[in-house]
Protein backbone atom coordinates (compact mmCIF):
# COMPACT_ATOMS: atom_id res chain seq x y z
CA UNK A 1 16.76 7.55 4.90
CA UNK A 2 14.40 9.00 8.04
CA UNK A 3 13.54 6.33 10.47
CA UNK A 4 12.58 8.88 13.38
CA UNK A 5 9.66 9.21 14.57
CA UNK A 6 7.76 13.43 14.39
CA UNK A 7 9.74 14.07 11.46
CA UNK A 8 8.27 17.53 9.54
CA UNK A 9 9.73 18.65 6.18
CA UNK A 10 8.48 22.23 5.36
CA UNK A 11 9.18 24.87 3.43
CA UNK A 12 7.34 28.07 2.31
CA UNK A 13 5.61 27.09 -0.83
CA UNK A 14 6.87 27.66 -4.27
CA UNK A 15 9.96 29.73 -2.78
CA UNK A 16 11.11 26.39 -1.53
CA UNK A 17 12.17 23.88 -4.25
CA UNK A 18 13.37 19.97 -3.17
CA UNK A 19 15.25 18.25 -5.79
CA UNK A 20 16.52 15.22 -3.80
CA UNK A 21 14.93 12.15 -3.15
CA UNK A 22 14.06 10.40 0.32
CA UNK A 23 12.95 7.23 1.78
CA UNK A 24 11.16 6.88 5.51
CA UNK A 25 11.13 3.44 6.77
CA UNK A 26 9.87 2.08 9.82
CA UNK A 27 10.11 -2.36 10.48
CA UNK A 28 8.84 -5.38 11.07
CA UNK A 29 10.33 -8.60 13.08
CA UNK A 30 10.38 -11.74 11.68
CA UNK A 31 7.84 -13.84 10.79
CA UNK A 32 5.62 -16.30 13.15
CA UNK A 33 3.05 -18.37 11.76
CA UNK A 34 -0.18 -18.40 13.29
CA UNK A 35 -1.71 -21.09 15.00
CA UNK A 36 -5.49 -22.76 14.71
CA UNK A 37 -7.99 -20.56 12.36
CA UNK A 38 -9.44 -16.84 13.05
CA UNK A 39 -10.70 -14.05 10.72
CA UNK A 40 -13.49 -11.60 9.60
CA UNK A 41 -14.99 -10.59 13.24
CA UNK A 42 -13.06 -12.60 15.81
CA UNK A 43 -11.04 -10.35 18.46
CA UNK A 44 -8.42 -12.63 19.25
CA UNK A 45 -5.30 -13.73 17.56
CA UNK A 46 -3.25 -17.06 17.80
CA UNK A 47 0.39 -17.91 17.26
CA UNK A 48 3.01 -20.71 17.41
CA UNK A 49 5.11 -18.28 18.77
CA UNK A 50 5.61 -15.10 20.23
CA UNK A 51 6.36 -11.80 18.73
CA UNK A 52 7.47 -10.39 22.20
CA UNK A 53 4.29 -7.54 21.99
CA UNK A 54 3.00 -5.39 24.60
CA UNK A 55 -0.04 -3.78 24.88
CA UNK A 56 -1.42 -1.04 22.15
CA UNK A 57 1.90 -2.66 19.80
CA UNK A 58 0.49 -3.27 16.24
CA UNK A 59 0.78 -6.38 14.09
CA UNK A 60 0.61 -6.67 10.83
CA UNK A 61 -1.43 -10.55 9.68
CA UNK A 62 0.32 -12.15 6.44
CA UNK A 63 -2.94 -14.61 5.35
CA UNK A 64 -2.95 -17.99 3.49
CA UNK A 65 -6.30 -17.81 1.58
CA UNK A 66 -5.68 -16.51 -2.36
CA UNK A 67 -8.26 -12.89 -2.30
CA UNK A 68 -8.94 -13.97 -5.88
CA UNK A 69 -9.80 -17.46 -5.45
CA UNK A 70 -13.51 -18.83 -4.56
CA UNK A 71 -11.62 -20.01 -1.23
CA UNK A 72 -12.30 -16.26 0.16
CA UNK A 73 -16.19 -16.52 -0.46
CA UNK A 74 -17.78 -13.55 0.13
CA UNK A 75 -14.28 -11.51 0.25
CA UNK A 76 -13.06 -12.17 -3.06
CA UNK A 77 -11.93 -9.11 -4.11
CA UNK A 78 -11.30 -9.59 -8.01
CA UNK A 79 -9.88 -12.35 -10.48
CA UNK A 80 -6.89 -12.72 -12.10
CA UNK A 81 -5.09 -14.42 -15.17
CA UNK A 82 -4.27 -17.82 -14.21
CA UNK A 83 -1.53 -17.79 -17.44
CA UNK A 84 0.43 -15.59 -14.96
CA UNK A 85 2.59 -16.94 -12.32
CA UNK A 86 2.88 -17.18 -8.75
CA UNK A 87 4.06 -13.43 -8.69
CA UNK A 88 0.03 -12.62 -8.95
CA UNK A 89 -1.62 -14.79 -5.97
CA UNK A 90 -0.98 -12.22 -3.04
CA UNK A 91 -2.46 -12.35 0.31
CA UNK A 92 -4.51 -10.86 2.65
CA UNK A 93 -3.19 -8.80 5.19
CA UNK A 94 -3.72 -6.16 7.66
CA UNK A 95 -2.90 -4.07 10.30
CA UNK A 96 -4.20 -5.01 14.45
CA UNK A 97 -3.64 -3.42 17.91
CA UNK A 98 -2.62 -5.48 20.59
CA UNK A 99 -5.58 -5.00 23.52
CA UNK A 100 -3.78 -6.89 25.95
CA UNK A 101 -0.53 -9.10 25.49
CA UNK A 102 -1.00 -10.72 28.51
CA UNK A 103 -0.64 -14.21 27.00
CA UNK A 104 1.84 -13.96 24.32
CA UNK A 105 0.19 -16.91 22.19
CA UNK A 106 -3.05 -15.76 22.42
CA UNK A 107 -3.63 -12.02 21.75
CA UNK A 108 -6.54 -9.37 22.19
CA UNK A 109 -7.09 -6.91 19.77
CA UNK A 110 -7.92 -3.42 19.75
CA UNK A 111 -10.73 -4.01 16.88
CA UNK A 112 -12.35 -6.83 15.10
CA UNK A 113 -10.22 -8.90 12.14
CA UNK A 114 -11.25 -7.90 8.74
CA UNK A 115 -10.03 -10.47 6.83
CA UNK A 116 -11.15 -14.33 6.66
CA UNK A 117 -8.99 -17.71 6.64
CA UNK A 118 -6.14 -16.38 8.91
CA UNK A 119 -4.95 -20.22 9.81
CA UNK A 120 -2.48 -22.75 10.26
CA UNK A 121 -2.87 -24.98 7.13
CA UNK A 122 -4.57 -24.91 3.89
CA UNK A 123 -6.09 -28.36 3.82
CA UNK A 124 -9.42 -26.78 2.76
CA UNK A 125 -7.99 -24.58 0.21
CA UNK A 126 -8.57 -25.09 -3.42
CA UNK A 127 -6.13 -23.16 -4.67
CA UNK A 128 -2.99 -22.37 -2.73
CA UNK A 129 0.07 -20.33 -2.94
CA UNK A 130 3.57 -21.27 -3.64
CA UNK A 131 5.57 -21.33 -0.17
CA UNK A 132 2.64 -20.35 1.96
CA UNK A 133 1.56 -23.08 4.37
CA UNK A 134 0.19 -20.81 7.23
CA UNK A 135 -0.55 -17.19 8.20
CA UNK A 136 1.72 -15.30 9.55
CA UNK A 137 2.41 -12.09 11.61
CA UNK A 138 5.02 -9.77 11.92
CA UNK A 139 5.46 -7.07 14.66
CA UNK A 140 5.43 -3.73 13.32
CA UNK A 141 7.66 -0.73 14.50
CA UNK A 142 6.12 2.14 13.20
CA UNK A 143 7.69 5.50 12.17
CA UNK A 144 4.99 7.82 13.93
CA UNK A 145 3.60 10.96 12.69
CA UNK A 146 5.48 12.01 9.25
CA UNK A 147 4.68 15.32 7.70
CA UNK A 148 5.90 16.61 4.15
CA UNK A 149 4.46 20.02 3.53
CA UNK A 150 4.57 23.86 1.57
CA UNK A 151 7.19 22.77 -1.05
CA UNK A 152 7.60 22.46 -5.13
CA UNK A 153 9.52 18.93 -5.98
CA UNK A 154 10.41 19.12 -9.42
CA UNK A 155 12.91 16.97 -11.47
CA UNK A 156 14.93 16.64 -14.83
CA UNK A 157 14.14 12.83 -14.75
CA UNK A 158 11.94 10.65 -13.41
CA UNK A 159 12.80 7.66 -15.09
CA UNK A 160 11.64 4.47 -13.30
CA UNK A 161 12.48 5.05 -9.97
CA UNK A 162 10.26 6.27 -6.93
CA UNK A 163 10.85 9.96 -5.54
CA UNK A 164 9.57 9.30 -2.57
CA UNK A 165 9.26 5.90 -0.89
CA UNK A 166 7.63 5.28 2.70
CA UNK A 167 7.18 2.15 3.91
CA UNK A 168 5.52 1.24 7.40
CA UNK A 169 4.71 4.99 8.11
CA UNK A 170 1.60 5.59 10.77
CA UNK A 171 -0.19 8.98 10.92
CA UNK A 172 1.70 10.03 7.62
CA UNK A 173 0.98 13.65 6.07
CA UNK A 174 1.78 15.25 2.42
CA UNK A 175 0.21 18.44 2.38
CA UNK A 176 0.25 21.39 -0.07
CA UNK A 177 3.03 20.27 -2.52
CA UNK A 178 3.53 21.08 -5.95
CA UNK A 179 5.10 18.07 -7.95
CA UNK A 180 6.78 18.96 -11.32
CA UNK A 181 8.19 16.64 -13.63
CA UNK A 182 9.47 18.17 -16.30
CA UNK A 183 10.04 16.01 -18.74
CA UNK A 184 7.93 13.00 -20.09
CA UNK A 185 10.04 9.76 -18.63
CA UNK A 186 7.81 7.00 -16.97
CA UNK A 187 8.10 7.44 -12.94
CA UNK A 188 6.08 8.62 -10.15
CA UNK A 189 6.81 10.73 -7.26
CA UNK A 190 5.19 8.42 -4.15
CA UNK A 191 5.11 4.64 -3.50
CA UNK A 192 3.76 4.17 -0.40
CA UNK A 193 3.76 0.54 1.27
CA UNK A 194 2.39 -1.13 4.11
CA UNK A 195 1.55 2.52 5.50
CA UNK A 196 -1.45 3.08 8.06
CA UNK A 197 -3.54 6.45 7.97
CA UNK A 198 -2.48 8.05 5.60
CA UNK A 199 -3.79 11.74 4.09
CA UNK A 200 -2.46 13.37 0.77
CA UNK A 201 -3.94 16.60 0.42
CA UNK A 202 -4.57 19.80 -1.43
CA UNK A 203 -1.36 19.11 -3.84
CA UNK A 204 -0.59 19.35 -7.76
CA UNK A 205 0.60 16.97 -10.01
CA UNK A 206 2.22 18.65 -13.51
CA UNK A 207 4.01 16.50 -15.99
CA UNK A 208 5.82 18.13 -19.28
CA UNK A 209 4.53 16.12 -21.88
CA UNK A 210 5.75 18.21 -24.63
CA UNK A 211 6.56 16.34 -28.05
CA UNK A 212 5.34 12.90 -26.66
CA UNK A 213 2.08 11.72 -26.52
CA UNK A 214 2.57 8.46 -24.87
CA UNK A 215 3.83 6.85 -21.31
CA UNK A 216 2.00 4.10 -19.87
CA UNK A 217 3.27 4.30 -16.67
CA UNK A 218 3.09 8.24 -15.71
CA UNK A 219 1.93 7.37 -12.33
CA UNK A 220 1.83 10.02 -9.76
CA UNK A 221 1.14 7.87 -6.56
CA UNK A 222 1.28 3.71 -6.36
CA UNK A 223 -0.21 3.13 -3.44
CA UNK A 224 -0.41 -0.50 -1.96
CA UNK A 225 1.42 -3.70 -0.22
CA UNK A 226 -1.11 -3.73 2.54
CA UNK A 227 -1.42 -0.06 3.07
CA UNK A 228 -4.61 0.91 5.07
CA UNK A 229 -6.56 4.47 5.71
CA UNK A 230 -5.47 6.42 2.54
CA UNK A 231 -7.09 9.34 1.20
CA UNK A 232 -6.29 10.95 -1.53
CA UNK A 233 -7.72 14.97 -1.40
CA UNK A 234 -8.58 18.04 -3.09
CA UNK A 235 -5.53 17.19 -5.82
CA UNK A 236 -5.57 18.16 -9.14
CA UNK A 237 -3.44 15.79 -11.69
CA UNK A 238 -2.37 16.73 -15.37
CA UNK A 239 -1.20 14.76 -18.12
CA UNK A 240 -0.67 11.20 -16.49
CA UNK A 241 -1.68 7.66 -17.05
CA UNK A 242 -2.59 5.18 -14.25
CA UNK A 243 -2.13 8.30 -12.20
CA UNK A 244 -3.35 6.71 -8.88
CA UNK A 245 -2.38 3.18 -8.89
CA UNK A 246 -3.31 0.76 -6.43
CA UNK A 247 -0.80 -1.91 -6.66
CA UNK A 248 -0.45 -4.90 -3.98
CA UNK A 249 2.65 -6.29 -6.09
CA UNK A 250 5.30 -4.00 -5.74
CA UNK A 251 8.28 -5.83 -7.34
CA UNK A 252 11.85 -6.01 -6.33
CA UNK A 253 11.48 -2.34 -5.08
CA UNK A 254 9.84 -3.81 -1.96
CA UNK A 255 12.34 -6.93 -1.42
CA UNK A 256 15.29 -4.72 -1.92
CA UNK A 257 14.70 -2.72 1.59
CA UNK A 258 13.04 -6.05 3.18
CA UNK A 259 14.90 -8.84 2.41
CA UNK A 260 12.97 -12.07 2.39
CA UNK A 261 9.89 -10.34 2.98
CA UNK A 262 8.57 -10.42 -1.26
CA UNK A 263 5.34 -12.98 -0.19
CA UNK A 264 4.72 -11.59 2.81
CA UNK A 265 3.86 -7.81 1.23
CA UNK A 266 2.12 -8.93 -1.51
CA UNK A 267 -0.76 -8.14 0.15
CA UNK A 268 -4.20 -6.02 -0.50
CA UNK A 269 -5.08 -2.56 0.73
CA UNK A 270 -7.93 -1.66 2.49
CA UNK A 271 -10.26 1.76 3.25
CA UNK A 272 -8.65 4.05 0.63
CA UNK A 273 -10.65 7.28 -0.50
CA UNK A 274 -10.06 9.72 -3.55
CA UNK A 275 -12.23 12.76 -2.81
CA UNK A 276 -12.91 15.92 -4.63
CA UNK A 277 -9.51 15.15 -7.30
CA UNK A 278 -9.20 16.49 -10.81
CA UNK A 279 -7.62 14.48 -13.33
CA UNK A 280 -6.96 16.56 -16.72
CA UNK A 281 -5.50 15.27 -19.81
CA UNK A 282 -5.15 11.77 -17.87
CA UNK A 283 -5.42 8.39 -19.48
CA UNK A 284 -6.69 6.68 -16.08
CA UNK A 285 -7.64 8.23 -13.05
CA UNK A 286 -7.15 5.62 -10.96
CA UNK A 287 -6.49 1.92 -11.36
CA UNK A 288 -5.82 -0.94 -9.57
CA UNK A 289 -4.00 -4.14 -10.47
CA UNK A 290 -0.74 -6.13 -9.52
CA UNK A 291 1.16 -5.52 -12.15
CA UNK A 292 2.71 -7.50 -15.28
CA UNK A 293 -0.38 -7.06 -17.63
CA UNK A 294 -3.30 -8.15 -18.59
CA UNK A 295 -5.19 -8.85 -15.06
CA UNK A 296 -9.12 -8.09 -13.70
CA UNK A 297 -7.60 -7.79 -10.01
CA UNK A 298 -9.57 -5.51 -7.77
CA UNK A 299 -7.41 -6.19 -4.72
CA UNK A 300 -8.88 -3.20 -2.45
CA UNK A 301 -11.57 -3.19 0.10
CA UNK A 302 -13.87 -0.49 1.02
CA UNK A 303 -13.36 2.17 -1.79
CA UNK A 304 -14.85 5.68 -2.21
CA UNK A 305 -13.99 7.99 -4.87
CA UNK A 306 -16.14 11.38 -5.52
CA UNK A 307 -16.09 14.13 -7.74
CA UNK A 308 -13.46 12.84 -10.09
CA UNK A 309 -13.25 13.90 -13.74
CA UNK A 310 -12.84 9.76 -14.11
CA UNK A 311 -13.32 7.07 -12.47
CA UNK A 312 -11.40 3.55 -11.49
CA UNK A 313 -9.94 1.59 -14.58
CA UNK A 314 -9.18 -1.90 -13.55
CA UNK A 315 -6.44 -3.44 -15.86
C-alpha cells in the first residue's frame, strides 16, 4: 500500500512488465453532520462540529437528499428499481476547498456547492434513506500527485478482484500503459474511488478471449464513489463488456479499507470525460449504474464522451 504523497512508478515501456498488484490510499476523519441547509451555489458551509480544517484543506460533503428521488428537483440524476433495497439510494457528495477556516462551524469555500439539500434533517423529504438523518462531512487527507507510467501489466488471472485500487488520490496520473489480461476471467485492472482530477491517458486495454465468448463483467476501469475530474483519453479497449463503468456502489471492496464508511461513499461522480477512445469487439463502451441488476441509474453529472466507437449503455 502507497500512502505518500509524489509517488512515480515508471518503467521503459514494454521492456518493463508489472505483475503485482497495488493499492494508494489517502483518508478521511470522521464524520460531522452538518448543521441548518446549504447547496447548489451557496459558498459557505455549516457544521455541528468541527473538523479541525485550515485554510485551502478539502472536505468531502456526504448529502441526505436521494439523487434519484423527485426530492432533488432539477438534479435528479436517474431512477432506480424501487424492488431493490437500501443498498441502491446513494447520496450526493462532493469534494470543497476550505477559503478560510477562520470560524470552524461556519466555513468558506474555495468554489460554489454543486449539489442541493446539504442539511440537517429530512423533514421535507419524501423519500429518505435508511440511517441518514443529516449531511455530513468528512476531512479529506489527500495522497497528492500519483503517477503510474511506460509499463505493460499483464496477468494469468484476473478473477474478481481489482489490480489496481486508489482511493482519495488528488492530481492522479496513468499514462502510457499497456494492460494485458490474458485470459478471459471477469476483473478489471482500476477501481478508482473518491479520487479528484484524475487523467488516464494514451493506454491499451487487451483481453484474451480465446474459446469464450462471454463475461459480463470484463470491465477495464470502475470508476466512481464520489470521484470528480476524470478523463478518460486517447485509449483503445478490446474485447470487454461494461468496459468503463461508472459505479457509485462499490460493495464491500470500499467498506473493507474504510470501515464504517459503506453510506457515506455511496455517492455520485461528477465532471468525467471519455475523449477520442476506441472500443473494439466491446459489448458496452461505457455504462453507468450501481450495481446488483436491473437499474435506469444515471448517477453522474456533467458528462462528455467523443469519438467513441459506442456510446453510454445505462443498465
Amino acid at each position: 500500500m502507497i500512502q505518500k504523497d509524489g509517488i512515480r512508478l515508471t518503467g521503459d515501456g514494454e521492456s518493463t512488465v508489472f505483475q503485482f498488484s497495488f493499492k494508494v490510499k489517502g483518508g478521511i476523519s470522521e464524520p460531522v453532520d452538518t448543521s441548518g441547509s446549504f447547496g447548489s451555489g451557496d459558498n459557505t458551509i455549516t457544521l455541528s462540529s468541527a473538523l479541525n480544517v485550515n485554510d485551502r484543506d478539502w472536505i468531502q460533503l456526504w448529502g441526505v437528499c436521494h439523487p434519484f428521488s423527485k426530492d432533488a428537483g432539477t438534479y435528479q440524476l436517474g431512477g432506480y428499481n424501487p424492488t431493490k433495497d437500501e443498498l441502491y439510494k446513494i447520496r450526493f457528495g462532493e469534494f470543497v476547498q476550505v477559503r478560510d477556516s477562520h470560524d470552524q462551524l461556519s466555513l468558506s469555500t474555495m468554489s460554489p456547492i454543486v449539489y442541493p439539500k446539504y442539511q440537517d434533517n429530512t423533514s421535507d423529504l419524501t423519500e429518505t434513506i435508511d440511517g441518514v438523518t443529516s449531511a455530513q462531512a468528512v476531512k479529506v487527507n489527500f495522497i497528492n500527485g500519483f503517477r503510474f507510467d511506460n509499463v505493460k501489466c499483464e496477468v494469468e488471472r484476473n478473477s474478481s478482484f481489482d489490480r489496481y485500487k486508489f482511493y482519495y488520490v488528488k492530481g492522479l496520473r496513468i499514462d502510457n500503459i499497456n494492460f494485458q489480461t490474458l485470459d478471459n476471467e471477469d476483473g478489471r485492472w482500476l477501481r478508482i474511488c473518491s479520487c479528484l482530477d484524475v487523467d488516464i491517458n494514451n493506454c491499451q486495454n487487451n483481453r484474451d478471449i480465446t474459446g469464450y465468448t462471454g463475461g459480463a463483467s470484463w470491465n477495464s476501469y470502475i470508476i466512481g464513489a464520489g470521484s470528480m475530474e476524470v478523463s478518460v483519453r486517447n485509449c483503445t479497449f478490446r474485447n470487454q463488456a461494461q468496459t468503463i463503468d461508472f459505479t457509485p456502489a462499490v460493495s464491500n471492496r470500499f467498506n473493507d479499507d474504510f470501515p464504517g464508511s459503506f453510506v457515506g461513499n455511496y455517492i455520485v461522480y461528477t465532471n468525467v470525460s471519455i475523449l477520442n477512445c476506441n472500443f473494439i469487439n466491446c459489448s458496452d463502451a461505457a455504462t453507468t449504474h450501481p450495481g446488483g441488476g436491473d437499474s435506469s441509474t444515471k448517477a453522474m453529472r456533467h458528462m462528455e464522451m467523443e469519438d467513441l466507437e459506442r456510446g453510454l449503455e445505462t443498465t
